[in-house]
Protein backbone atom coordinates (compact mmCIF):
# COMPACT_ATOMS: atom_id res chain seq x y z
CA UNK A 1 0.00 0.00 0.00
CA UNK A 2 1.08 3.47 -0.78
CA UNK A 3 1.02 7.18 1.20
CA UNK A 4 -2.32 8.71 0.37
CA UNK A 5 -0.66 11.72 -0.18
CA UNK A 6 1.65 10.16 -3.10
CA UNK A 7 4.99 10.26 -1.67
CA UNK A 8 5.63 6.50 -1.32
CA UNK A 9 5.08 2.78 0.09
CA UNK A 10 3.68 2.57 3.09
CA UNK A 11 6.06 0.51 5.80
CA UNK A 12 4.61 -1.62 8.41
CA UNK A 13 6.02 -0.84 11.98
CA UNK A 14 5.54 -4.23 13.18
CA UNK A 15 3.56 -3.52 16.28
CA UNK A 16 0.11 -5.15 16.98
CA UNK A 17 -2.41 -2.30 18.26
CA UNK A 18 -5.85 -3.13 20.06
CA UNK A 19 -8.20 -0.38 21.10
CA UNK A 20 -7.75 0.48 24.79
CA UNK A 21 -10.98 2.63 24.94
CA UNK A 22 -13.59 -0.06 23.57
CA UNK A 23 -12.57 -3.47 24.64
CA UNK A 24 -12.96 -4.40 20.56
CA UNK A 25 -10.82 -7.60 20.25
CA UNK A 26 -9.49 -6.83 16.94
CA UNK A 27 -5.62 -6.64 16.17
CA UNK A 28 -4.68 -3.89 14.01
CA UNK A 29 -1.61 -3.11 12.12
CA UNK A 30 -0.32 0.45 11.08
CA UNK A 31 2.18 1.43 8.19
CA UNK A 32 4.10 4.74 8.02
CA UNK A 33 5.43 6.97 4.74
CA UNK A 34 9.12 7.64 5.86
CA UNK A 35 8.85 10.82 3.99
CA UNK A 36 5.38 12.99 5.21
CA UNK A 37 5.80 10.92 8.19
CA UNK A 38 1.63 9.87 7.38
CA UNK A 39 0.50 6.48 9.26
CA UNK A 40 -2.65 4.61 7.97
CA UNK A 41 -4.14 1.69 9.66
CA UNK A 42 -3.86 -1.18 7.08
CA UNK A 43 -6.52 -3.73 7.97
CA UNK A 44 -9.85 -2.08 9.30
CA UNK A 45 -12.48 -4.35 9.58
CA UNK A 46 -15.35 -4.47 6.86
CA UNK A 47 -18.06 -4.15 9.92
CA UNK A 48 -16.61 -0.45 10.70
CA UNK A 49 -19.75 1.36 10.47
CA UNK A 50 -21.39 -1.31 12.38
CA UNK A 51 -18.55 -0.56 15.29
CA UNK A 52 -19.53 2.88 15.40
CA UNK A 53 -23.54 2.54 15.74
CA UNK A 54 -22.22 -0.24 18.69
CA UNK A 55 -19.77 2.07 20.67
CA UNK A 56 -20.17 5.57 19.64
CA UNK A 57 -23.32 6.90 22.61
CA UNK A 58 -25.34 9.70 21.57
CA UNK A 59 -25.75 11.25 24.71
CA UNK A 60 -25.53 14.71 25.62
CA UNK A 61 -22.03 15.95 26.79
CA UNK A 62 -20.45 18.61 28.70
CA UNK A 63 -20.49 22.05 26.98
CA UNK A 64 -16.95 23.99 26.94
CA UNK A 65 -16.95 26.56 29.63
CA UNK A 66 -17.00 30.23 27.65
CA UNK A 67 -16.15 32.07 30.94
CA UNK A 68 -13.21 34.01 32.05
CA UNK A 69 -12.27 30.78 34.29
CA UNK A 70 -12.53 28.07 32.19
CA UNK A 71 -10.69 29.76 29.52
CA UNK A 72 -8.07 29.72 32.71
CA UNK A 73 -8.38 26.51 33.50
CA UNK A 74 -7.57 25.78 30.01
CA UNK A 75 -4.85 27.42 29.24
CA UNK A 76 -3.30 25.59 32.96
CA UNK A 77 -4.59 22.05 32.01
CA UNK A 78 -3.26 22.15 28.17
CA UNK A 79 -7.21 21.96 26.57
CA UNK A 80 -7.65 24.47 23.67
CA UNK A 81 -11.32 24.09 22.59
CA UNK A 82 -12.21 25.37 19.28
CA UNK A 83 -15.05 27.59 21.15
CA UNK A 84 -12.31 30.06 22.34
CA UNK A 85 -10.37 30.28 19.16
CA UNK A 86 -13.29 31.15 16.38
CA UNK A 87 -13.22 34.93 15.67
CA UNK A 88 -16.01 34.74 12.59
CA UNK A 89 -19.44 33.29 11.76
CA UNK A 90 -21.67 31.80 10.54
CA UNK A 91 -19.73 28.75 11.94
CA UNK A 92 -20.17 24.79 10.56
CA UNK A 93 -18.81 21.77 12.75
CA UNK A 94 -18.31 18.81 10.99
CA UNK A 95 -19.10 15.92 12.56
CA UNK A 96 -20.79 17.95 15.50
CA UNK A 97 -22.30 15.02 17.44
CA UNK A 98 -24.36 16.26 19.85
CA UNK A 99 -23.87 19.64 20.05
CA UNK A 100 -21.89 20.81 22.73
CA UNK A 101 -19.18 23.36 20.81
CA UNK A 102 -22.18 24.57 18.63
CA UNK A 103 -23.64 25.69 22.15
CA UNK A 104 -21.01 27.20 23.34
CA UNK A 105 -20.57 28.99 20.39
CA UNK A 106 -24.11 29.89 20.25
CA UNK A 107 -23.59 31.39 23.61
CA UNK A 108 -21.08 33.52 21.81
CA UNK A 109 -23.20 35.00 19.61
CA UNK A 110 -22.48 33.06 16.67
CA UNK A 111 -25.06 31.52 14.08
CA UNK A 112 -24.15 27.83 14.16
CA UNK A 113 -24.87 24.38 11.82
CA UNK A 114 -23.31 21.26 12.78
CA UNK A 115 -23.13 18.10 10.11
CA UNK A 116 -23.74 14.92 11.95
CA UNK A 117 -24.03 11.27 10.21
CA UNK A 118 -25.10 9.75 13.12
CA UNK A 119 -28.83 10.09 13.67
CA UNK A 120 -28.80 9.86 16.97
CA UNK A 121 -26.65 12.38 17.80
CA UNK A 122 -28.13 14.41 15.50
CA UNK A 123 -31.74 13.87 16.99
CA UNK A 124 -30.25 14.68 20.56
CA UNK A 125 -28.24 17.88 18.93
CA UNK A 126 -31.69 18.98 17.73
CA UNK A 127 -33.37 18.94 20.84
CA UNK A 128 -30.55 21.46 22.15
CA UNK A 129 -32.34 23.41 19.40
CA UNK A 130 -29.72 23.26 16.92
CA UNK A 131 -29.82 23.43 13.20
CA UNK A 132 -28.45 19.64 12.06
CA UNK A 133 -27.57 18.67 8.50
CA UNK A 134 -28.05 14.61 8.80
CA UNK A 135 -25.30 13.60 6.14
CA UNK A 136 -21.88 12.35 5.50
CA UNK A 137 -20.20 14.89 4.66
CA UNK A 138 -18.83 13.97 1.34
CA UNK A 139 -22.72 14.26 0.55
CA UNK A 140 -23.46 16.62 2.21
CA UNK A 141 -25.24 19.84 0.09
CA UNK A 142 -23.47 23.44 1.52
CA UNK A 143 -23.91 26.48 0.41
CA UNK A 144 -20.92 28.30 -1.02
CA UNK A 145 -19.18 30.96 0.37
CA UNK A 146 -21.76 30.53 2.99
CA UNK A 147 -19.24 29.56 6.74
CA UNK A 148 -16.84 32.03 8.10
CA UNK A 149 -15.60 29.15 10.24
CA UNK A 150 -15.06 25.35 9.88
CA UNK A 151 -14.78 23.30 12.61
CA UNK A 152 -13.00 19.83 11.51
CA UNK A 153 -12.20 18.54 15.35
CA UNK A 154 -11.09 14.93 15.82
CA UNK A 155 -12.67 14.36 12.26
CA UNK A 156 -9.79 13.50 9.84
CA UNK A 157 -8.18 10.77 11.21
CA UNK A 158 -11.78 8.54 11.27
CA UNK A 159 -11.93 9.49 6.98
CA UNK A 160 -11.00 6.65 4.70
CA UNK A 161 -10.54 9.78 2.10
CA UNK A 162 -9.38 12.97 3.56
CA UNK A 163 -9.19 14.40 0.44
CA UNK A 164 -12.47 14.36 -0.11
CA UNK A 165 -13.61 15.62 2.89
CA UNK A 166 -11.58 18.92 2.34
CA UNK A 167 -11.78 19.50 -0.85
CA UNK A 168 -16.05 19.74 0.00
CA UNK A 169 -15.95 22.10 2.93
CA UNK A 170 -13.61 24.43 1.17
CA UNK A 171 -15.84 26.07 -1.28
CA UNK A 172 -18.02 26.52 2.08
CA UNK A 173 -15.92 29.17 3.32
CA UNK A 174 -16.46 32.73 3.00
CA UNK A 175 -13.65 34.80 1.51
CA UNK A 176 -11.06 34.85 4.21
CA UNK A 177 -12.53 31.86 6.22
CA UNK A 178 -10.65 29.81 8.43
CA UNK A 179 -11.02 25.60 8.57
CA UNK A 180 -10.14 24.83 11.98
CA UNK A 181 -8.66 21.43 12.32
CA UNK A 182 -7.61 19.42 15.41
CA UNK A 183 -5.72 15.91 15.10
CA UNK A 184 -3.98 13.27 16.88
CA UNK A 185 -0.48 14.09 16.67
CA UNK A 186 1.58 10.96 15.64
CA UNK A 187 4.94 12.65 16.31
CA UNK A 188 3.80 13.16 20.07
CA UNK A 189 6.31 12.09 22.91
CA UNK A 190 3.89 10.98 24.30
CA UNK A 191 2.92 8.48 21.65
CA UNK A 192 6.49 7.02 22.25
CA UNK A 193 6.49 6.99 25.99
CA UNK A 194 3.16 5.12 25.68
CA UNK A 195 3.99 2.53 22.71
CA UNK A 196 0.40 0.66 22.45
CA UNK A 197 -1.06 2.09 25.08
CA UNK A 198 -1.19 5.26 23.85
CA UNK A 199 -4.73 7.03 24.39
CA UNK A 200 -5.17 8.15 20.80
CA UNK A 201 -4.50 5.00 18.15
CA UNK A 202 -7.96 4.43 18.83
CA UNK A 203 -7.74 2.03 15.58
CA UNK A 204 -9.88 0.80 14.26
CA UNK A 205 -11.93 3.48 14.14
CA UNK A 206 -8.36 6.30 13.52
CA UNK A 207 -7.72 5.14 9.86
CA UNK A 208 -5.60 8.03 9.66
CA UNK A 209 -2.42 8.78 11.59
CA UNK A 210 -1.26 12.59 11.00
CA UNK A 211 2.16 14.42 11.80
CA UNK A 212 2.27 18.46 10.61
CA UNK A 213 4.39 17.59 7.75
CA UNK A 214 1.29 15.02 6.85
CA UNK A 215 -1.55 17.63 7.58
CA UNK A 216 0.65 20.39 6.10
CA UNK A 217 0.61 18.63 2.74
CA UNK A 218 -2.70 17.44 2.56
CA UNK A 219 -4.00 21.01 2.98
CA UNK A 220 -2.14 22.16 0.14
CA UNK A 221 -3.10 19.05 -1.90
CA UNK A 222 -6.94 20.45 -1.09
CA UNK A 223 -5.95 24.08 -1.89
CA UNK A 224 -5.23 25.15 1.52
CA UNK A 225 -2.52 26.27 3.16
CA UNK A 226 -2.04 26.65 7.16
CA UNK A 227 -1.57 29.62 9.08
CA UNK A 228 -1.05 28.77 12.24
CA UNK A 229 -0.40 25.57 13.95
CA UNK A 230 0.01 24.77 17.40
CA UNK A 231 -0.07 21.19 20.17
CA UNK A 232 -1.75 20.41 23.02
CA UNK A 233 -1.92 18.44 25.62
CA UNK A 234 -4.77 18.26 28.05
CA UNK A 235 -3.59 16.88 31.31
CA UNK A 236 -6.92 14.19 31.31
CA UNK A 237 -5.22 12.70 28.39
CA UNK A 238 -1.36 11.93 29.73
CA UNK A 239 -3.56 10.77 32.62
CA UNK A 240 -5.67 8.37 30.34
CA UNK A 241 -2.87 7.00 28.57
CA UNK A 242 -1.11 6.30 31.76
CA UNK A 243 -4.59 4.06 32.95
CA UNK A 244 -4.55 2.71 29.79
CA UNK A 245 -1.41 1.23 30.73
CA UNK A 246 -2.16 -0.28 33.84
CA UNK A 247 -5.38 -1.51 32.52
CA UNK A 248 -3.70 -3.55 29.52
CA UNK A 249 -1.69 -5.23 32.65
CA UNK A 250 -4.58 -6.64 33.99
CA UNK A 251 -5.53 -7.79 30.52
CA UNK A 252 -8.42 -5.25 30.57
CA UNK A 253 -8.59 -2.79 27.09
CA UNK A 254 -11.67 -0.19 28.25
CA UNK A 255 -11.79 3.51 29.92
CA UNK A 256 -14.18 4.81 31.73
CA UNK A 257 -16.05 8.30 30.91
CA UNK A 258 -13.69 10.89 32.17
CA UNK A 259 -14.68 13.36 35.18
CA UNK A 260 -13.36 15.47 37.88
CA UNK A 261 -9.81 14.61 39.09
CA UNK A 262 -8.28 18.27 38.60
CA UNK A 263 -5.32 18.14 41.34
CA UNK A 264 -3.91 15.16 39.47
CA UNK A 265 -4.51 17.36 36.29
CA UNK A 266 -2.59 20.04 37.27
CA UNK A 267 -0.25 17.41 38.11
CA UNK A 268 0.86 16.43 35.26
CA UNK A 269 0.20 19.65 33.08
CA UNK A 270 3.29 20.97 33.27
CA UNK A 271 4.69 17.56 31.58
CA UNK A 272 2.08 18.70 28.47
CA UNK A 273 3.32 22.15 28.21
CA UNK A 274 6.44 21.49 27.66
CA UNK A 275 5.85 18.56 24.97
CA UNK A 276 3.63 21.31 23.39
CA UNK A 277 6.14 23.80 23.26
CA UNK A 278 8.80 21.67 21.39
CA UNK A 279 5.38 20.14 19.21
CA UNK A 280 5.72 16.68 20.42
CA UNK A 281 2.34 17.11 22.31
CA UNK A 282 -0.65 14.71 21.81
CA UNK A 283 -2.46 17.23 18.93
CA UNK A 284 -2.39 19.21 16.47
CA UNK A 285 -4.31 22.96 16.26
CA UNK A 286 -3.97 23.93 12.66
CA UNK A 287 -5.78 26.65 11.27
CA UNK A 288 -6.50 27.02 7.35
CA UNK A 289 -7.32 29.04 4.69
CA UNK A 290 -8.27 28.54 1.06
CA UNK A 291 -5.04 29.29 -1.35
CA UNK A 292 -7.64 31.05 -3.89
């Protein structure tokens, strides 16, 4: 198999990978490009969409704090939600599950839409009162020029064609829009401290394994360029990683729903911080704008 992004053959690592969030059973196998530094789970299994109506709940979640101390909080724990960092409307989140950034952002001022396959979600982002386009969003029907934002969060890496997904939302954008995108980072430290038990392989369901030089090239293969990129680290997810761990020593591979548990946050934030400032952190915050 060959890079998506046309640099190469793919090379397996050799490592067997099994979801630590899930309990799925499956082995998986990942190859890497050695030059855009792109990984791509090689084997997913043909019942994938099946997985996700299984394990994927569509229940109503937190929404991001908007106030003066949870934009604190963030900034101390390592969390960057995409609520602080949009500056224009109308916004669109792709794949907006069940509504919580559009929320926040509504609470902002902002006229939102979110674009959410899973009718479930969808149903239970509706009764928040939202406006819901039910549709993947390679078929999904959006009106150009329309968004002044684009919210791509912890969408990428679950698309068997990335190219496709971008290449749709672009003509979306207003003149001078911004397509906010946030990925796991496969050139974290963290990803190498943790080997397999790293929170965010996630495979089957992350088809897609993305470093900057990876993102950075499939933007510009979409007609996009980046303007700003940036890691984080949250300190729930070091902290996830590290159960994830001590759970696949006891032969178990499932996390619980995280909560609470701020002191040992703060903990282990500074750890994040500095991973983020030499861009080894868990993910990538890239910000993009059409090259037109």
């Amino acid at each position: 198999m060959n890079c998506p992004l046309g640099c190469g053959p793919l090379v397996p690592d050799g490592q067997n990978y099994r979801d630590n969030r899930t309990e799925l059973a499956q082995t998986i196998h990942i190859g890497w490009c050695r030059i855009c530094g792109l990984g791509v789970t090689l084997d997913p299994p043909d019942d994938l969409e099946s997985l996700y109506r299984s394990h994927y709940r569509a229940e109503e979640g937190r929404v991001p704090s908007t106030s003066r101390l949870g934009g604190a909080w963030h900034l101390v724990n390592g969390s960057l939600p995409l609520t602080d960092m949009v500056r224009e409307g109308p916004v669109l989140d792709v794949g907006s599950h069940t509504g919580e950034a559009l929320v926040a952002l509504r609470r902002r001022g902002f006229e939102v839409t979110g674009l959410e396959p899973n009718p479930r979600a969808a149903e239970v982002a509706r009764g928040r009162g939202l406006e819901i386009i039910s549709a993947q969003v390679e078929d999904a029907d959006l009106p150009a020029g329309r968004y002044g934002s684009i919210l791509l969060s912890q969408v990428l890496e679950h698309v068997r064609d990335p190219h496709a997904v971008l290449r749709k939302v672009r003509p979306a954008l207003r003149e001078g829009g911004t397509v906010y995108i946030v990925v796991p980072n496969a050139a974290s430290i963290w990803r190498r401290a943790f080997g397999p038990d790293w929170l965010h392989w996630h495979v089957p369901f992350h088809l897609l394994h993305f470093t900057e030089d990876a993102l950075r090239k499939l933007c510009t293969q979409c007609g996009l360029h980046l303007v700003d990129t940036r890691n984080v680290t949250p300190g729930e997810w070091l902290l996830l990683s590290l159960e994830a761990r001590r759970n696949r020593r006891k032969g178990r591979f499932k996390l619980e729903q995280w909560s609470g548990r701020y002191g040992r946050r703060l903990l282990v934030a500074p750890a994040g911080r500095i991973a983020d400032a030499f861009r080894r952190g868990d993910a990538i915050v890239a910000q993009a704008r059409s090259s037109e």
